[in-house]
N, C-alpha and C. Protein backbone atom coordinates (compact mmCIF):
# COMPACT_ATOMS: atom_id res chain seq x y z
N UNK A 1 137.68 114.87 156.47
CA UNK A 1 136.71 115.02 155.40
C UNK A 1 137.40 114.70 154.07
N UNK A 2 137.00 114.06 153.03
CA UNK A 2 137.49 114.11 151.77
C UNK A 2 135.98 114.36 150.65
N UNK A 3 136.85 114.66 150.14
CA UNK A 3 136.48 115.19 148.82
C UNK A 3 136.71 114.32 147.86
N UNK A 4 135.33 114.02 147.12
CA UNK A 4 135.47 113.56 145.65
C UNK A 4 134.56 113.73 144.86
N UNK A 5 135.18 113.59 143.53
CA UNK A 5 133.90 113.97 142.36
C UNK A 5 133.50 112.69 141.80
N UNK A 6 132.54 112.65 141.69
CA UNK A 6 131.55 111.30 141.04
C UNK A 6 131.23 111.50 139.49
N UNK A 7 131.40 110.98 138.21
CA UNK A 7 131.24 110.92 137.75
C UNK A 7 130.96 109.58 136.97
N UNK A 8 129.51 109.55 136.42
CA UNK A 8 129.01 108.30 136.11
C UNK A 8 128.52 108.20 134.32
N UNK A 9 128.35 107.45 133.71
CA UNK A 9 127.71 106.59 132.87
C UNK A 9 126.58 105.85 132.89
N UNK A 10 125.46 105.62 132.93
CA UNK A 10 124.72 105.42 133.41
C UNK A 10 123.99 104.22 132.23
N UNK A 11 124.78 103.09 131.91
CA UNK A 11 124.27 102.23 130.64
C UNK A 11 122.78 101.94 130.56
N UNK A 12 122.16 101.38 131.69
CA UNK A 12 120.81 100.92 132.15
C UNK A 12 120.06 101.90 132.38
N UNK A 13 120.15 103.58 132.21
CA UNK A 13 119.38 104.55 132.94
C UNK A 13 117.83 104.18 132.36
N UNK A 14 117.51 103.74 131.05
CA UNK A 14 116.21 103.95 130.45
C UNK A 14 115.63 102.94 131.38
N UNK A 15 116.27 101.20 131.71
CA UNK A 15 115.73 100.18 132.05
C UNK A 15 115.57 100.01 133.75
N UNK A 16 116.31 100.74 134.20
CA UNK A 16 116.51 100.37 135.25
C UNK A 16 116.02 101.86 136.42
N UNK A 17 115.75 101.81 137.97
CA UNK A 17 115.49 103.05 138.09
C UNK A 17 116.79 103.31 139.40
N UNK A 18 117.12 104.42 139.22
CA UNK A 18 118.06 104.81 140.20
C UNK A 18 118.17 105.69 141.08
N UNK A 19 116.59 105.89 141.62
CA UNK A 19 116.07 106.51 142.44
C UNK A 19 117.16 106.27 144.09
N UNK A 20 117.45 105.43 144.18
CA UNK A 20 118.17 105.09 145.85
C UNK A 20 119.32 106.04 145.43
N UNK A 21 120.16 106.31 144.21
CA UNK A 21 121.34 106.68 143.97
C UNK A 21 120.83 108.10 143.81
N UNK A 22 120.28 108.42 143.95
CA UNK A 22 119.86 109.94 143.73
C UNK A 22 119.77 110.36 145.26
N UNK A 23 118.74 109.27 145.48
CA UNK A 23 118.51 110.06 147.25
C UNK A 23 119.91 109.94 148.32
N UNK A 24 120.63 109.03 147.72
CA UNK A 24 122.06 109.18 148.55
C UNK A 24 122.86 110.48 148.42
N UNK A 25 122.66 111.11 146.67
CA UNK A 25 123.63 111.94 146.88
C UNK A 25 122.91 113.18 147.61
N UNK A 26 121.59 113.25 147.80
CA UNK A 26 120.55 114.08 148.76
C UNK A 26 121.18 113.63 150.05
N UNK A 27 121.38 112.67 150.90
CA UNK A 27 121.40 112.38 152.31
C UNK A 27 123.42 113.26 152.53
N UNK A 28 123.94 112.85 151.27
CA UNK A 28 125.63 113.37 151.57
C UNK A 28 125.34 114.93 151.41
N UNK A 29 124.39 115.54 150.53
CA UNK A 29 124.23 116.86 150.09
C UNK A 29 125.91 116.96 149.12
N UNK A 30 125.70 116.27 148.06
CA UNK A 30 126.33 116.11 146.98
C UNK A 30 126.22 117.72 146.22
N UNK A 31 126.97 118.28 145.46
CA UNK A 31 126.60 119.23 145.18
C UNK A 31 126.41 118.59 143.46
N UNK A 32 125.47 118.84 142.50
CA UNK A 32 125.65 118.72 141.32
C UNK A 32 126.02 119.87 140.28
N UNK A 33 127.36 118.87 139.52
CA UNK A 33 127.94 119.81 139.18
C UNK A 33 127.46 119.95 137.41
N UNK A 34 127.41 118.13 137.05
CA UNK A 34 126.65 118.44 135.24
C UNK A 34 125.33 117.02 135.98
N UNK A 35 125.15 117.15 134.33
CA UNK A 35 123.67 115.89 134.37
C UNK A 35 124.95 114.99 135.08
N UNK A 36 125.91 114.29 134.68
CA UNK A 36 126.08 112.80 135.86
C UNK A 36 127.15 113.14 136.40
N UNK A 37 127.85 113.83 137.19
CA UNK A 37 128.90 114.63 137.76
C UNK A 37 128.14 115.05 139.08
N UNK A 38 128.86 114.62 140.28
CA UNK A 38 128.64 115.29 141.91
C UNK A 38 129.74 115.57 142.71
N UNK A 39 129.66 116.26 143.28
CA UNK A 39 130.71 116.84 144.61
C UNK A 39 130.20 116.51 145.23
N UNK A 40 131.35 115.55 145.87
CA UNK A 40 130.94 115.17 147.20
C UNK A 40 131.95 115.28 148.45
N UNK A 41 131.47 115.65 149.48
CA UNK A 41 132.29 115.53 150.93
C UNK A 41 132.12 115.28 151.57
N UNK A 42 132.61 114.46 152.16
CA UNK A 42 132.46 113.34 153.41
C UNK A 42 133.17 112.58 154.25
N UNK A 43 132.80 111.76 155.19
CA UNK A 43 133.99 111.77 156.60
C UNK A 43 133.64 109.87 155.82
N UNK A 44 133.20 109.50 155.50
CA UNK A 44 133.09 108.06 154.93
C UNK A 44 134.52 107.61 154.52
N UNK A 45 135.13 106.70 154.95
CA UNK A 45 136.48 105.76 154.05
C UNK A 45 135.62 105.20 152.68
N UNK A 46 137.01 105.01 151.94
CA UNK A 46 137.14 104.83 150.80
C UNK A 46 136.58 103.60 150.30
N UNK A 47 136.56 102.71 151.04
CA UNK A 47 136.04 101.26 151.00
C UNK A 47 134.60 101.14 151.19
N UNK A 48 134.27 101.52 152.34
CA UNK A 48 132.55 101.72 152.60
C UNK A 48 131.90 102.81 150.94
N UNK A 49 132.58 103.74 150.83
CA UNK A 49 131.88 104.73 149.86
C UNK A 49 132.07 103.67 148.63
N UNK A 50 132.98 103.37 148.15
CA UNK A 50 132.91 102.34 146.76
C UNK A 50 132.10 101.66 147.09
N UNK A 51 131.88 100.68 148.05
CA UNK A 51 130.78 99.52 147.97
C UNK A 51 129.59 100.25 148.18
N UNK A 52 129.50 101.19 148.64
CA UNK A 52 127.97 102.00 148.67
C UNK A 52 127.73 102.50 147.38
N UNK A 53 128.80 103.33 146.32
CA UNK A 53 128.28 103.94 145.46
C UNK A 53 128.01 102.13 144.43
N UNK A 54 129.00 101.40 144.31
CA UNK A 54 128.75 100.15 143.61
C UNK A 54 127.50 99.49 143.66
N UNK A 55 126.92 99.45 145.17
CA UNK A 55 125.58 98.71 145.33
C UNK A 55 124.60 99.71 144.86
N UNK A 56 124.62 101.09 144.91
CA UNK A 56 123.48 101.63 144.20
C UNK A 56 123.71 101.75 142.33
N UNK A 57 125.02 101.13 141.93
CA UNK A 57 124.74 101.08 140.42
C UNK A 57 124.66 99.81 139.57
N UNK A 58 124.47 99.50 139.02
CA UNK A 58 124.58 98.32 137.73
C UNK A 58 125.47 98.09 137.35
N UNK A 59 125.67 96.72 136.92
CA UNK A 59 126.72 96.34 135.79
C UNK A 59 126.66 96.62 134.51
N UNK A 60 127.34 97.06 133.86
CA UNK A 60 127.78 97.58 132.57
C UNK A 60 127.49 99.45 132.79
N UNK A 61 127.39 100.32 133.90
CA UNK A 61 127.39 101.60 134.21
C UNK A 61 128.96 101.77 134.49
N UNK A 62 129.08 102.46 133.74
CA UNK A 62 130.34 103.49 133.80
C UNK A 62 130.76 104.55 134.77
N UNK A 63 131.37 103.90 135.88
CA UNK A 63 131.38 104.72 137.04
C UNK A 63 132.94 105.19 137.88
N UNK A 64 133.22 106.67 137.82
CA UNK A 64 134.45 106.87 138.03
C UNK A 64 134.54 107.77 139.07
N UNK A 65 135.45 108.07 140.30
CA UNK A 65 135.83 108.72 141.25
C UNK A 65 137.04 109.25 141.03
N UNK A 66 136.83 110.75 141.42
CA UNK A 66 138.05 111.34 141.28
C UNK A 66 138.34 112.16 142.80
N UNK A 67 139.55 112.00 143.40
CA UNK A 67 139.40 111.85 144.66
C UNK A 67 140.89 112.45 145.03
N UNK A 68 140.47 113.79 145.44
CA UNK A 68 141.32 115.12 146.22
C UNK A 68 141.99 114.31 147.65
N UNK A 69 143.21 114.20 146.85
CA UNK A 69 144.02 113.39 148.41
C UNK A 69 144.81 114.36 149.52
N UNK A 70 145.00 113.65 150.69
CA UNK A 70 145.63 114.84 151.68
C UNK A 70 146.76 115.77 151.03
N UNK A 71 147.31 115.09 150.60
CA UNK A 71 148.27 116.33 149.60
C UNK A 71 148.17 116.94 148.05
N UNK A 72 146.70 117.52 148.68
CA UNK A 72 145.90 117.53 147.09
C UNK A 72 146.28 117.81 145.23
N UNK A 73 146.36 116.24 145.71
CA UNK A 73 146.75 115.56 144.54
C UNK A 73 145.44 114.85 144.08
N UNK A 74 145.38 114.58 142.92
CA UNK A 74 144.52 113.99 142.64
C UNK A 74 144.14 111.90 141.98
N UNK A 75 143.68 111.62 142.76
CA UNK A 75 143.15 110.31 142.34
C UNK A 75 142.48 109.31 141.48
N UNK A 76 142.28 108.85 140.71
CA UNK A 76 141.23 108.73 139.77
C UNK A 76 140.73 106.97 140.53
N UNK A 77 140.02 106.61 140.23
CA UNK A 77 139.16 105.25 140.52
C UNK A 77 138.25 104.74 139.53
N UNK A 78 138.48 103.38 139.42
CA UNK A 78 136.82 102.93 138.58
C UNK A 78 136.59 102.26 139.27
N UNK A 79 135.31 103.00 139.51
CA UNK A 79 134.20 101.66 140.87
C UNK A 79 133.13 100.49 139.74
N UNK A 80 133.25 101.11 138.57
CA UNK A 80 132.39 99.68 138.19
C UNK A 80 133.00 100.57 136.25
């Protein structure tokens, strides 16, 4: 299982709708932690979850993973 926190930017939120990215973090049972901040845990690799969280966001969205490694340490990522 790993653990990571999602934290996003959301440039396009007025124009664009991001209804699929909502119901994903419903299908992982994401826990929310602020307005664009989620906990998430899951048996998903690192590669599938970036291109999943990437295809549900936009270009020019500000999107960062922070990601509790086996020797919990911590990770940071920019997926977009």
């Amino acid at each position: 299982m790993y653990t990571r926190l999602l934290t996003y930017d959301l440039k396009n939120g007025d124009s664009y709708n991001y209804e699929e990215l909502y119901d994903y973090f419903k299908v992982v049972d994401a826990k929310k932690l602020t307005e664009s901040s989620y906990l998430i845990k899951t048996s998903i690799k690192w590669t599938e979850f970036e291109k999943k969280i990437r295809d549900l966001t936009k270009n020019g969205d500000n999107v960062k993973c922070v990601v509790i490694n086996q020797d919990n340490k911590l990770d940071v990522f920019n997926i977009r």
